[in-house]
C-alpha atoms as a PDB file:
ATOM      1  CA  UNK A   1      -8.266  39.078  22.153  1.00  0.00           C
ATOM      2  CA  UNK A   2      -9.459  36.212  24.222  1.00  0.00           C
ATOM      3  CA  UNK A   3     -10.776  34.609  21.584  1.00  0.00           C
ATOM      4  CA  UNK A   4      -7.573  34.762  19.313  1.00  0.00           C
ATOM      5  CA  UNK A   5      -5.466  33.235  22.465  1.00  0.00           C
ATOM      6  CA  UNK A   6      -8.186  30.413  22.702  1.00  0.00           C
ATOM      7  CA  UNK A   7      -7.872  29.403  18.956  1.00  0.00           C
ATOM      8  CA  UNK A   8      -4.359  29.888  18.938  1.00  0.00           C
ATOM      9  CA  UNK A   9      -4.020  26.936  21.752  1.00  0.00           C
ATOM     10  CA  UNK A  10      -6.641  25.285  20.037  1.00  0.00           C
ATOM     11  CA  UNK A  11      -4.984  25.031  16.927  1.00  0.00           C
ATOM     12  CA  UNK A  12      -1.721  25.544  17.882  1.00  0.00           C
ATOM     13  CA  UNK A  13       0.350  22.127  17.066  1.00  0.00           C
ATOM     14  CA  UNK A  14      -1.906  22.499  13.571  1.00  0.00           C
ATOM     15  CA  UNK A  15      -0.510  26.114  13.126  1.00  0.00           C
ATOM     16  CA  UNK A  16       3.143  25.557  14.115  1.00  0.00           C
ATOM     17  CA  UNK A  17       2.830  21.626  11.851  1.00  0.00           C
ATOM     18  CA  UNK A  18       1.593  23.740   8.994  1.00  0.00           C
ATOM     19  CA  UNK A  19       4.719  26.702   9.595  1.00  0.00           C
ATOM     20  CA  UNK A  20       7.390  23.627  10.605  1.00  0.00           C
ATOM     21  CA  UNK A  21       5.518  21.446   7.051  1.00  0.00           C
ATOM     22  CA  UNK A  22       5.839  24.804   5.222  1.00  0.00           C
ATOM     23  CA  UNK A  23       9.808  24.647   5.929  1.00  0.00           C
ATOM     24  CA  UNK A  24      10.394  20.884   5.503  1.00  0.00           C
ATOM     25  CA  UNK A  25       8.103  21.093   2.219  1.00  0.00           C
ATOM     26  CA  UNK A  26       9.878  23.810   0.580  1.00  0.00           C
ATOM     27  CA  UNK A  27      13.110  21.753   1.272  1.00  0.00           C
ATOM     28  CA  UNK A  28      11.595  19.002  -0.122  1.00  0.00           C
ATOM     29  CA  UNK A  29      10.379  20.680  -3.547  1.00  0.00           C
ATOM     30  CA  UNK A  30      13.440  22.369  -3.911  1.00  0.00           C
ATOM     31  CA  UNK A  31      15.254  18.798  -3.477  1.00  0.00           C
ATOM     32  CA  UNK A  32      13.174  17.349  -5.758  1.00  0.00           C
ATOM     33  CA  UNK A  33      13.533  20.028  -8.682  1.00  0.00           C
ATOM     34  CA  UNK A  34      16.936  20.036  -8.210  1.00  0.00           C
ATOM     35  CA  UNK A  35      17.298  16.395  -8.923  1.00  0.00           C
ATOM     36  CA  UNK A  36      14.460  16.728 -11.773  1.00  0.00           C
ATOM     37  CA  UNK A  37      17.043  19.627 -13.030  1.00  0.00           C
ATOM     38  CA  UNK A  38      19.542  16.894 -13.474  1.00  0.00           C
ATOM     39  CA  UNK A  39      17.077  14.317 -15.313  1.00  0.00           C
ATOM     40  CA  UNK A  40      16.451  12.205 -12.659  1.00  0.00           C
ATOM     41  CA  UNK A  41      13.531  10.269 -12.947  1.00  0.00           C
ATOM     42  CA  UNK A  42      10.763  12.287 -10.844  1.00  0.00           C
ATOM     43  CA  UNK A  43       9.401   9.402  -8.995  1.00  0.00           C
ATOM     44  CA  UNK A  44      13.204   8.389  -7.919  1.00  0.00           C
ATOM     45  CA  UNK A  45      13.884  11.905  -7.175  1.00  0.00           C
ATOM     46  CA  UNK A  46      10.077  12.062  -4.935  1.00  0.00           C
ATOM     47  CA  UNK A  47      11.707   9.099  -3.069  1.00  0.00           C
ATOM     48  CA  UNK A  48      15.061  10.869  -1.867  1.00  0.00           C
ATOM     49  CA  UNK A  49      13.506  14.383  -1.426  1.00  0.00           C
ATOM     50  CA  UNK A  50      10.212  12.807   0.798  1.00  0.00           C
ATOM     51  CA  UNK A  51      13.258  11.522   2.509  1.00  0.00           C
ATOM     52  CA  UNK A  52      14.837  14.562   3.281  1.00  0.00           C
ATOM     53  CA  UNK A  53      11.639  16.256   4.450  1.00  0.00           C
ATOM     54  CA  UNK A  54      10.801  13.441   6.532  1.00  0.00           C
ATOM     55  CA  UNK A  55      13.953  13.572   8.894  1.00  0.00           C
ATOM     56  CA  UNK A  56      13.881  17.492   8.641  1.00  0.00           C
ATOM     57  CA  UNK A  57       9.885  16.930  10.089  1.00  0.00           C
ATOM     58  CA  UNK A  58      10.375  15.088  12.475  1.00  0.00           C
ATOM     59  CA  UNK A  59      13.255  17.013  14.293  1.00  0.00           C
ATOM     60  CA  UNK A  60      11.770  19.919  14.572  1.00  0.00           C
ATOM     61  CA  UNK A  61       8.443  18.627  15.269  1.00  0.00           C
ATOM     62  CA  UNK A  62       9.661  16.710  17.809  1.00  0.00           C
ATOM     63  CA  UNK A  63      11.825  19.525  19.372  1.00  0.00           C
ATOM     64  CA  UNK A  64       9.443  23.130  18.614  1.00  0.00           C
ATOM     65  CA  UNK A  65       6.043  21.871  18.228  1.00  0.00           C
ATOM     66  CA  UNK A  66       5.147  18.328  19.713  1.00  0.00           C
ATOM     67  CA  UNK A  67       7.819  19.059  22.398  1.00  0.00           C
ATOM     68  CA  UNK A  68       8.448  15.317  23.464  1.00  0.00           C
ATOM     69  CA  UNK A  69      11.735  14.366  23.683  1.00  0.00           C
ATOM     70  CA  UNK A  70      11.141  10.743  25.627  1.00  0.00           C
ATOM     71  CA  UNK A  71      10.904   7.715  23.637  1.00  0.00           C
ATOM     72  CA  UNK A  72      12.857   9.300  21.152  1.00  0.00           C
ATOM     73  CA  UNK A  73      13.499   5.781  18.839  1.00  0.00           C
ATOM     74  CA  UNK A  74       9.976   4.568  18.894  1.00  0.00           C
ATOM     75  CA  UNK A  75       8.807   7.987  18.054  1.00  0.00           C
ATOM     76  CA  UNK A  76      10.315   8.428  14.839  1.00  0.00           C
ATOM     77  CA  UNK A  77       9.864   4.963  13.976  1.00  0.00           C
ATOM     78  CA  UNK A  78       6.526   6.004  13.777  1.00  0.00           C
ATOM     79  CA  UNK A  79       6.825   9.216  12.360  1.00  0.00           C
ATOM     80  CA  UNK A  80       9.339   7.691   9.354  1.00  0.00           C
ATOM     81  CA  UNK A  81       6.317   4.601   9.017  1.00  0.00           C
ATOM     82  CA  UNK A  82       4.053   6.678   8.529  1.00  0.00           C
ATOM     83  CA  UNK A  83       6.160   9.180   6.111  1.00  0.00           C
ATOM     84  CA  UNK A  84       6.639   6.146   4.184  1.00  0.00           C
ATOM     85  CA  UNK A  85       2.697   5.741   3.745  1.00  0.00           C
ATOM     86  CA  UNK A  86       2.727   9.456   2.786  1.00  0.00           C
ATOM     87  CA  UNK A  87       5.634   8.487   0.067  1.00  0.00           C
ATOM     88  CA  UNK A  88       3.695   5.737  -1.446  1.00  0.00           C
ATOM     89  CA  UNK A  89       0.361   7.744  -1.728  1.00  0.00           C
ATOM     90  CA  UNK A  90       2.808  11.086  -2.868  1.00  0.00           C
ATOM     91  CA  UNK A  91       4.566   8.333  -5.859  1.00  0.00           C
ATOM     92  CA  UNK A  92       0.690   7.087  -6.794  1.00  0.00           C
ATOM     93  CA  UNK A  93      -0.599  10.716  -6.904  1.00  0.00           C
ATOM     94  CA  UNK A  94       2.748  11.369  -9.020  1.00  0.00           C
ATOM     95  CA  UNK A  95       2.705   8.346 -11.617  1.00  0.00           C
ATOM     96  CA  UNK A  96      -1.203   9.118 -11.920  1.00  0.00           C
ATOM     97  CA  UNK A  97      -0.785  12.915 -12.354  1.00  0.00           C
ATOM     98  CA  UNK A  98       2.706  12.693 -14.404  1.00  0.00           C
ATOM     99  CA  UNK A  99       2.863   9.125 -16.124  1.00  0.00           C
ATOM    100  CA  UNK A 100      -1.156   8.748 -16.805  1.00  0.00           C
ATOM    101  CA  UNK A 101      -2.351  12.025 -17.383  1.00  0.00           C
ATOM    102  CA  UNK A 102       0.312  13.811 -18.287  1.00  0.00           C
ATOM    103  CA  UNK A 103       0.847  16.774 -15.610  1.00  0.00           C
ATOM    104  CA  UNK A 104       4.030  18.685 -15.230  1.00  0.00           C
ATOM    105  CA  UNK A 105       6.022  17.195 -12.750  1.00  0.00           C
ATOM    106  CA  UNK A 106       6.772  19.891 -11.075  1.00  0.00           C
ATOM    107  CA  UNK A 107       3.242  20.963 -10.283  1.00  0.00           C
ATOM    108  CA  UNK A 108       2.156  17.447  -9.615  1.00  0.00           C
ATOM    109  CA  UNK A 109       4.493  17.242  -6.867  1.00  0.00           C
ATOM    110  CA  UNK A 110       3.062  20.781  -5.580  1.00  0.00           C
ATOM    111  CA  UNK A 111      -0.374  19.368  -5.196  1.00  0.00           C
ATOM    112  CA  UNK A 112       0.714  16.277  -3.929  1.00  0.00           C
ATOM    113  CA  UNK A 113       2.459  17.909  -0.680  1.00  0.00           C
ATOM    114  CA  UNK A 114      -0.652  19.495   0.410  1.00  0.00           C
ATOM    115  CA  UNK A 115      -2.571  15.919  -0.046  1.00  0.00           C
ATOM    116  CA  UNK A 116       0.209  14.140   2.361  1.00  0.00           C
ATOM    117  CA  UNK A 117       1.200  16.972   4.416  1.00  0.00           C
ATOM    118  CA  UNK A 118      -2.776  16.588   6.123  1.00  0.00           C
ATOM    119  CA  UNK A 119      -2.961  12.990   6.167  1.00  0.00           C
ATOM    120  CA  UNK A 120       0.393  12.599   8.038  1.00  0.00           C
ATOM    121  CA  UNK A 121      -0.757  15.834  10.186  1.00  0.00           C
ATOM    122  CA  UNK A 122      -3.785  13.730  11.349  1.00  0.00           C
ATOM    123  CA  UNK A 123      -1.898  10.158  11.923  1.00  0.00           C
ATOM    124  CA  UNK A 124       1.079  12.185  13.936  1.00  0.00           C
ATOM    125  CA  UNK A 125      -0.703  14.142  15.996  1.00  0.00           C
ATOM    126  CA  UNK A 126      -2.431  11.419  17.252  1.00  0.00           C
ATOM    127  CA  UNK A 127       0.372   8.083  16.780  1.00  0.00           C
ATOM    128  CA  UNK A 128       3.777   9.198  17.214  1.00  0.00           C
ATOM    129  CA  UNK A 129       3.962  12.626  19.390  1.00  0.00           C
ATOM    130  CA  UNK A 130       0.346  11.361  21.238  1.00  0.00           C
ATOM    131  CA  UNK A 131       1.036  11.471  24.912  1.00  0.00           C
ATOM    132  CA  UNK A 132      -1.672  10.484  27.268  1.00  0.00           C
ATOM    133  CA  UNK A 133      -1.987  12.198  30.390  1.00  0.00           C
ATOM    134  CA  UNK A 134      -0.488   8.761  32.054  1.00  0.00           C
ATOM    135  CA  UNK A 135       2.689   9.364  30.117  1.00  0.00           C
ATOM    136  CA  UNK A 136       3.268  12.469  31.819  1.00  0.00           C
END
């Protein structure tokens, strides 16, 4: 049981970004189908639903699993910076997959979640809710 409790706290901001990115992903997708549903252009509707799962993110990041609540404006400029870089590599994995090779949309944006979701995972954890044992 020890062991469980040590790679729970070990990997515990991974588990709870994973549960947290499950949410805000879903919300996301769902977003983006929705305005697919209504012939939007997929890479215009990738650009409004990233934005919707990138404010969703970071509050409850910020409040559930990160728990910092100082520095509240520089934090999610951050966190929306670098959801933008995740937007522009989520629209090039989606005009490659969609546009070039001719994917379904709807699966291309699937994959392309799990590409971003662990690249912003890495640059969050350790940019925008870092906090050095100074800060405290």
């Amino acid at each position: 049981m020890d062991f469980i409790k040590q790679l729970y706290y070990k990997y515990r901001n991974f588990i709870l970004y994973g549960i947290i990115g499950g949410f805000c992903a879903t919300l996301d997708f769902v977003i983006y189908s929705g305005l697919c549903y209504v012939n939007m252009n997929h890479l215009w509707a990738n650009i409004i639903s990233t934005h919707c799962g990138i404010f969703c993110s970071f509050l409850l990041n910020r409040s559930y699993n990160f728990k910092v609540k100082d520095k509240t404006g520089l934090r999610f400029l951050s966190f929306y910076i670098i959801g933008l870089i995740g937007l522009a590599l989520s629209e090039g994995l989606l005009f490659l997959m969609v546009n070039m090779a001719g994917w379904n949309k709807y699966i291309a944006k699937f994959i392309t979640v799990f590409v971003v979701a662990v690249f912003q995972f890495v640059l969050n954890k350790f940019v925008t809710f870092n906090t050095s044992k100074n800060e405290r």
